[in-house]
Protein backbone atom coordinates (compact mmCIF):
# COMPACT_ATOMS: atom_id res chain seq x y z
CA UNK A 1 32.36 -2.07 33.39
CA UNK A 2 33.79 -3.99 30.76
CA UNK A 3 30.91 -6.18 29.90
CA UNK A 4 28.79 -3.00 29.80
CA UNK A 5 31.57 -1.37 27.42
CA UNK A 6 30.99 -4.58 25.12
CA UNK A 7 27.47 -4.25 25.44
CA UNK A 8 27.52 -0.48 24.19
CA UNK A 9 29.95 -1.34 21.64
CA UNK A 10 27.67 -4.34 20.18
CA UNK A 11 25.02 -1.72 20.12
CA UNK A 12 26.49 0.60 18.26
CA UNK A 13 28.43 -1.74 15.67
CA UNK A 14 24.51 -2.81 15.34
CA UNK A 15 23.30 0.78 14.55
CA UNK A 16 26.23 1.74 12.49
CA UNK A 17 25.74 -1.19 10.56
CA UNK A 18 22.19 -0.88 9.89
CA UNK A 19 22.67 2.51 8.56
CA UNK A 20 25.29 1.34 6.50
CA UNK A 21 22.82 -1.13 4.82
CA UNK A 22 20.10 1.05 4.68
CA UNK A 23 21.83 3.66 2.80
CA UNK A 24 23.57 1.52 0.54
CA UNK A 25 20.25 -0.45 -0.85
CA UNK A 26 18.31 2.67 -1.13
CA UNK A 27 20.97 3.89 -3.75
CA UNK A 28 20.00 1.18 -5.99
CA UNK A 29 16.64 2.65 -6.10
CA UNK A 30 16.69 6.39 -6.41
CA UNK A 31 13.28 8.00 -7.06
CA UNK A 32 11.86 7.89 -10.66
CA UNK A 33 9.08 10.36 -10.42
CA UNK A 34 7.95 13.69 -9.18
CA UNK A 35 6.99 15.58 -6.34
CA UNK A 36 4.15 17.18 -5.19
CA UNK A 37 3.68 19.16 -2.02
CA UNK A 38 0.93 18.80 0.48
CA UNK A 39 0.02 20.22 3.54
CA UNK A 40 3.74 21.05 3.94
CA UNK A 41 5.14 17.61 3.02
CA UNK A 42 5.93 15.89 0.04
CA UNK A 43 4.18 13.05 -2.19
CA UNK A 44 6.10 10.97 -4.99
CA UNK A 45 4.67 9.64 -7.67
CA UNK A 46 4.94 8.18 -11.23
CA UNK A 47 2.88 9.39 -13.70
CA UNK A 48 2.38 8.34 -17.82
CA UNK A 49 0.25 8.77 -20.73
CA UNK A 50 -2.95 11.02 -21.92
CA UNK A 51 -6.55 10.51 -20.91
CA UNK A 52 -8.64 9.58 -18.31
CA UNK A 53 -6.35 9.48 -14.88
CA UNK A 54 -6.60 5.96 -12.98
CA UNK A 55 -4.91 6.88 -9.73
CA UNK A 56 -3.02 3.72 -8.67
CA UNK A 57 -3.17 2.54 -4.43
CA UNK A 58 -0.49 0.24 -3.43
CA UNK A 59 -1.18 -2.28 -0.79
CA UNK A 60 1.36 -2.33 2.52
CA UNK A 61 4.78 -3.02 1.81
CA UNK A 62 6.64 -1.12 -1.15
CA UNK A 63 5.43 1.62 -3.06
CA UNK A 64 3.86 2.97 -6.32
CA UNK A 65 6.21 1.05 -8.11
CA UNK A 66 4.15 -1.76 -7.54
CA UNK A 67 1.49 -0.78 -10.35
CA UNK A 68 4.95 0.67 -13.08
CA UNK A 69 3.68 -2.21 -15.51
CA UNK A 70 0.07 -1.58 -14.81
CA UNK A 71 0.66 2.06 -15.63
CA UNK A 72 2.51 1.09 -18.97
CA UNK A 73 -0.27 -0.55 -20.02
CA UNK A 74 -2.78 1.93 -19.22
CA UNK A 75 -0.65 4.35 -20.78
CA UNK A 76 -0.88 2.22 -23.70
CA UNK A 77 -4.61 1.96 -23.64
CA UNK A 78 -5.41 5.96 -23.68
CA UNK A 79 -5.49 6.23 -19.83
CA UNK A 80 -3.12 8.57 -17.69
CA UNK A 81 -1.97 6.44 -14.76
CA UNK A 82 -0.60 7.88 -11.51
CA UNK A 83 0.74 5.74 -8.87
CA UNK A 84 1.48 7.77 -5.14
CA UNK A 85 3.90 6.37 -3.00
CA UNK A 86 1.76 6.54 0.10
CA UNK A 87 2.89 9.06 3.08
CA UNK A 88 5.82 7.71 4.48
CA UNK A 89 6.74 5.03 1.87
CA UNK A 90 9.32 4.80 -1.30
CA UNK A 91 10.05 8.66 -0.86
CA UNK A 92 6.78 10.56 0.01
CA UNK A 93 7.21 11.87 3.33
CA UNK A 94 5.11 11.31 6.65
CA UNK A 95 5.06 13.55 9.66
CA UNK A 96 5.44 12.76 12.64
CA UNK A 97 2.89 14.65 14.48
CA UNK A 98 0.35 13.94 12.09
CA UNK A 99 -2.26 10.85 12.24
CA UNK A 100 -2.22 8.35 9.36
CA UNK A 101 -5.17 6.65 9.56
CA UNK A 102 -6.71 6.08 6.11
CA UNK A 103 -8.86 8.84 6.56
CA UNK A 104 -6.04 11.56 6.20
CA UNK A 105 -4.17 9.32 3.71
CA UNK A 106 -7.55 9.89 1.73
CA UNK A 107 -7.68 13.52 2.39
CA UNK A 108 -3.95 13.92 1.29
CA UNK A 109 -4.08 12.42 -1.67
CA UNK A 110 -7.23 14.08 -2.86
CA UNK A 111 -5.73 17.56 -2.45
CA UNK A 112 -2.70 16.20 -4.60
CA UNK A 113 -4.80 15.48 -7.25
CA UNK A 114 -6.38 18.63 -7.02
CA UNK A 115 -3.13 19.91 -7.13
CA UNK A 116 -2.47 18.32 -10.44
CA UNK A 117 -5.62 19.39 -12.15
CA UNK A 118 -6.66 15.80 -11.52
CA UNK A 119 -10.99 15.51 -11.76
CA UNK A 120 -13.24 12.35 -11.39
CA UNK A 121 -10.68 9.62 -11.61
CA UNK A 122 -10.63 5.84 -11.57
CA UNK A 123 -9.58 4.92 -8.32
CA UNK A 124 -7.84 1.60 -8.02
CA UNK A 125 -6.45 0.09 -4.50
CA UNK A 126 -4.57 -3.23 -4.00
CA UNK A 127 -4.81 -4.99 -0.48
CA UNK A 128 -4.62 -2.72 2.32
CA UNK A 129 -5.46 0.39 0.32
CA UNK A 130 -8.83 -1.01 -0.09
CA UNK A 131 -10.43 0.89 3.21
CA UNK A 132 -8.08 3.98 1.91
CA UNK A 133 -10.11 3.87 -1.30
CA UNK A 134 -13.31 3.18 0.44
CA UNK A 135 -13.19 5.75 2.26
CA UNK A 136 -11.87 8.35 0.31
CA UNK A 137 -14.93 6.81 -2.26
CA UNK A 138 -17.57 8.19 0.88
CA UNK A 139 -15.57 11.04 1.64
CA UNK A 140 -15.68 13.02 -1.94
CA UNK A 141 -18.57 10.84 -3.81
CA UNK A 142 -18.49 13.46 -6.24
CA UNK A 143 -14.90 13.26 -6.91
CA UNK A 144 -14.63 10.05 -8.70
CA UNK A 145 -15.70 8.66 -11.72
CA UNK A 146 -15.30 4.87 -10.31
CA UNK A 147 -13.68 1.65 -8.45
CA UNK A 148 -11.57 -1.20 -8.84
CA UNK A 149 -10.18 -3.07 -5.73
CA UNK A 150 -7.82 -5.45 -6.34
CA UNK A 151 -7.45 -8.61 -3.62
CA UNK A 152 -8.56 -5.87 -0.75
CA UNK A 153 -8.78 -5.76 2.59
CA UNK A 154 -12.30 -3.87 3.75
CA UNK A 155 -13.55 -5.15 6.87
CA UNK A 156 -12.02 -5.31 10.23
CA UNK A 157 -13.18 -8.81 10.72
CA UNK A 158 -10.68 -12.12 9.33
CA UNK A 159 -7.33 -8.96 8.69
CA UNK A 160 -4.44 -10.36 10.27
CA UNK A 161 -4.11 -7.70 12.75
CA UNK A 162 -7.82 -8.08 13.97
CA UNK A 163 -7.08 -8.89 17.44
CA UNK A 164 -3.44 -6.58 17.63
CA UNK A 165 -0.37 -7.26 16.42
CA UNK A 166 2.41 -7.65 18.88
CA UNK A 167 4.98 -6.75 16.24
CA UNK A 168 3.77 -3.43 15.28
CA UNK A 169 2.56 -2.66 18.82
CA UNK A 170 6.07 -3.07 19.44
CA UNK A 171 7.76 -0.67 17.02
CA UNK A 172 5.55 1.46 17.48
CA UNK A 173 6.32 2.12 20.95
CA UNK A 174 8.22 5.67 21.10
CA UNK A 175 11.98 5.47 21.53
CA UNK A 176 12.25 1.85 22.39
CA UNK A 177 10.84 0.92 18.74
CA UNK A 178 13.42 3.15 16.86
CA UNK A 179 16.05 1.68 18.58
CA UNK A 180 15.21 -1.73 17.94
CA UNK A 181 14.53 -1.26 14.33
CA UNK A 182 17.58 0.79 13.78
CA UNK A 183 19.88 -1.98 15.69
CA UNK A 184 17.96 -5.37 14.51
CA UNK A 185 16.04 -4.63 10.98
CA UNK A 186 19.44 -5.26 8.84
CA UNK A 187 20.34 -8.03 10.53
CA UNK A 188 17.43 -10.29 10.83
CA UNK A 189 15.01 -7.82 8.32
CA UNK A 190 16.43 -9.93 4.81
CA UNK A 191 14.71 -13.10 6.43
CA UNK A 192 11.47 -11.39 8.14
CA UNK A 193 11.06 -10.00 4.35
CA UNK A 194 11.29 -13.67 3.13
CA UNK A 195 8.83 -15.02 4.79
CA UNK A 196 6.25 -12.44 4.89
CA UNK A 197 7.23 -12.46 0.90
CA UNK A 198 6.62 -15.77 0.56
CA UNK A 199 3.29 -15.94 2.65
CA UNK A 200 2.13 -12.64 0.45
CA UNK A 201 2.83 -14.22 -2.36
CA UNK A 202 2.08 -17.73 -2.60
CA UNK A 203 1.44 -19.89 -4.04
CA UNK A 204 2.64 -17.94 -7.17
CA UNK A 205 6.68 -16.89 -6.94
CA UNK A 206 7.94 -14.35 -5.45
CA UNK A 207 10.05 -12.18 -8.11
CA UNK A 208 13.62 -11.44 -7.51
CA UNK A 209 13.25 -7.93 -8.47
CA UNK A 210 10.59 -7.02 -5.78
CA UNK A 211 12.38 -9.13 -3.04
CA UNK A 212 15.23 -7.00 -3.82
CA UNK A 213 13.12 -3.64 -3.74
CA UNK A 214 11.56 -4.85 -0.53
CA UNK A 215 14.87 -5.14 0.91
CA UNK A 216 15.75 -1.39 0.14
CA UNK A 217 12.64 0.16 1.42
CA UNK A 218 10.48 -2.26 3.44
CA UNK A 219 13.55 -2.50 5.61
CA UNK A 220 14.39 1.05 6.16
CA UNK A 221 12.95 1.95 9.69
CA UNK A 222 11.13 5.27 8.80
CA UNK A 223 9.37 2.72 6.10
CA UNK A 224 8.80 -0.17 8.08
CA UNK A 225 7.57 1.90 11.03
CA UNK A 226 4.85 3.67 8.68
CA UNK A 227 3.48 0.09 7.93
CA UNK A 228 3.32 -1.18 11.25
CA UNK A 229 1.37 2.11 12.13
CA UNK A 230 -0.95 1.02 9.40
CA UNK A 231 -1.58 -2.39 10.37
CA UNK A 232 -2.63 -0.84 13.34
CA UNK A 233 -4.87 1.69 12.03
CA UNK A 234 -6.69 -0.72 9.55
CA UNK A 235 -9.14 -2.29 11.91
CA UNK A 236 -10.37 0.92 13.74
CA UNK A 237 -10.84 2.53 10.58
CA UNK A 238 -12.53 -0.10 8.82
CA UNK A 239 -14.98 -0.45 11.67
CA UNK A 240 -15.44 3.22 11.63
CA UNK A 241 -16.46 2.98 7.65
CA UNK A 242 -18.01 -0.33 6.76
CA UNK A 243 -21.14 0.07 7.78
CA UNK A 244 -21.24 2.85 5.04
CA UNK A 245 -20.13 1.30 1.94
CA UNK A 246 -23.20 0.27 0.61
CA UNK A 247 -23.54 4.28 0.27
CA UNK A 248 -21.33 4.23 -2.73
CA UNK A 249 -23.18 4.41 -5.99
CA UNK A 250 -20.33 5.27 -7.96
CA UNK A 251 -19.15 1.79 -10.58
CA UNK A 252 -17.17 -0.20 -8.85
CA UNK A 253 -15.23 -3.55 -9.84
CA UNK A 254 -14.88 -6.15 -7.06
CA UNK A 255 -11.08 -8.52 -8.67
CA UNK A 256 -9.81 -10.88 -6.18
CA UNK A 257 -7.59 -14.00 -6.99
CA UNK A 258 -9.06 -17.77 -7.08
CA UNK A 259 -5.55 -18.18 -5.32
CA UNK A 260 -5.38 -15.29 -2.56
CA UNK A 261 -4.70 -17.12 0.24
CA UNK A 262 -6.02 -14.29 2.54
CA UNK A 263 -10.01 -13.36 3.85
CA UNK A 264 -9.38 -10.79 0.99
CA UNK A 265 -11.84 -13.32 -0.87
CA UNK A 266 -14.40 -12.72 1.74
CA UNK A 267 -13.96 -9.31 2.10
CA UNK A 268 -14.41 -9.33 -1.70
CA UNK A 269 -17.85 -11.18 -1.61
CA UNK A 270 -19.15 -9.28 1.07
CA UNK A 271 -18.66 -6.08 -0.77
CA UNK A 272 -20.23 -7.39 -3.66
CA UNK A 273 -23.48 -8.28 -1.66
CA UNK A 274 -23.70 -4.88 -0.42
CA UNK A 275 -22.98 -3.48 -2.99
CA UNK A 276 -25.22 -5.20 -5.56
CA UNK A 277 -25.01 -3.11 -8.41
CA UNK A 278 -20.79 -3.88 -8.44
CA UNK A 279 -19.16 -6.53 -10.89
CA UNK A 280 -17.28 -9.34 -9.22
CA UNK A 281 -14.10 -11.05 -10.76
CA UNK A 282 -12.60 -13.89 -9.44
CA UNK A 283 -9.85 -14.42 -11.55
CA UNK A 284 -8.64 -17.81 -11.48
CA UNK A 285 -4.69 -19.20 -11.50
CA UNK A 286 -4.23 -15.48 -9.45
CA UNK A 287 -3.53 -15.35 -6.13
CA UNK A 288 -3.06 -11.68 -3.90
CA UNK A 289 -0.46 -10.06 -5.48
CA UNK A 290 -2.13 -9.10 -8.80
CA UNK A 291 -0.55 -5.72 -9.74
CA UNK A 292 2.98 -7.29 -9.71
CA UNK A 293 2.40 -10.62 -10.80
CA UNK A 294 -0.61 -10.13 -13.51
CA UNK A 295 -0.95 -6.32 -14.78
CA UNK A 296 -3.06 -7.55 -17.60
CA UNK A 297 -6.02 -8.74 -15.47
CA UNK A 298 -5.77 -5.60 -13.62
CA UNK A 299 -6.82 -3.43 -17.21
CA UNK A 300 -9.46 -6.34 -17.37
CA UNK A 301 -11.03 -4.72 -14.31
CA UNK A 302 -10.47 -1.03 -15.22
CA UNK A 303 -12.11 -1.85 -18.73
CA UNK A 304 -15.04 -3.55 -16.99
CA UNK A 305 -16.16 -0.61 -15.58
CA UNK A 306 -17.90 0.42 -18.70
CA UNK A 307 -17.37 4.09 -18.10
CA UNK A 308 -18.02 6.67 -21.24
């Protein structure tokens, strides 16, 4: 009895603990933008300047945030940029009794923009949100007025989690995967984050600021949960939309780094030979995390679309 009482007690100095942490960094980051309301839940975003809108995907681990100097710049440039956080990320929410495959992340964001007045826009996705944008691209064709993918995953065959991934099968597991996150994620999260960070990343630095922010909300269970459910939803959904891309006929602007160290580059070229009529960029001295480490290149490939 009293090794189970120290047991129970570990336990719960572990979950008390973790909540402690998890409140505590998410006050250094309180929500900058606004809300919209969908379907019953809400969306944040950020949202500056006049013009055409270029609606801004981030890839899996933070949130809009990720494109804040991209959007300054398009701001700067006569564009309107809007960055979401996607459902169940920074502080958009995301149901639990509702499916998030890319498909009805698609379908959820294109009713916000509706909801904003929003018509045609640029889309532009970073690494995962590449199949989000690809298939919201086939899903409302006439909704758009063109691409940009940005070091994006595509196809089901070389992502990570090809063949399953025994973390996020894991947490994903109901019950037993909250209680592990909400015991174990502020304790050994900080050096999980570092080395998926650093393998993200390289071989350009990681900066401080976005380790930091990927402490405060990567970490958070709810947050960290939604992105293991994505990693598992990328393949089937990719598999289910591939095959289709070559439908799109809208412009689209193929960047990927010289540097990404992922099949990103692949995925990239692929694209571009099915989709003929698209614009490759390989940018060199860049490797996968362009909209935080090189904003500038990402205008390069909004301005190469060539749109009137």
């Amino acid at each position: 009895m009293v090794v189970l009482a120290i047991i129970v007690m570990f336990m719960a100095a572990l979950y008390w603990y973790g909540q402690f942490q998890f409140r505590r960094a998410e006050k250094q980051f309180p929500p900058t933008g606004t809300f919209v309301t969908v379907k019953g839940m809400k969306l944040h975003y950020i949202s500056k300047g006049e013009g055409r809108t270029v609606v801004f995907l981030h890839g899996g681990v933070l949130t809009g945030n990720d494109f804040k100097q991209v959007i300054d710049l398009a701001a700067s440039s006569g564009f309107r940029g809007i960055a979401f956080d996607r459902p169940g990320y920074g502080y958009s929410d995301r149901p639990g009794n509702m499916q998030m495959t890319p498909k009805m992340q698609a379908k959820l964001i294109h009713e916000a923009l509706k909801t904003l007045g929003v018509e045609k826009p640029i889309l532009v996705a970073h690494s995962w949100s590449g199949v989000l944008m690809l298939t919201y691209a086939l899903d409302y064709p006439d909704d758009i007025s063109g691409l940009v993918t940005l070091g994006a995953g595509m196809y089901s065959e070389g992502y990570p989690a090809e063949r399953g991934d025994p973390i996020s099968t894991i947490i994903t597991i109901p019950v037993l995967g909250r209680v592990l996150m909400n015991m174990l994620l502020a304790v050994i999260g900080p050096s999980l984050a570092d080395i998926i960070l650093k393998n993200t990343f390289k071989p350009e630095q990681v900066p401080e600021a976005y380790r930091k922010a990927t402490y405060a909300f990567w970490l958070r269970p709810s947050q960290f949960r939604a992105n293991r459910e994505d990693v598992l939803a990328f393949v089937p959904a990719a598999k289910a939309v591939s095959e289709r891309y070559k439908e799109i006929k809208v412009p689209l602007v193929i960047m990927v780094g010289a540097d990404d160290p992922f099949e990103t580059k692949e995925h990239s070229f692929r694209l571009h030979k099915e989709i003929p009529t698209s614009t490759l960029i390989v940018q060199e001295n860049v490797a996968h995390m362009i909209p935080q480490n090189h904003p500038e290149v990402v205008m390069k490939a909004i301005e190469s679309l060539h749109l009137k």
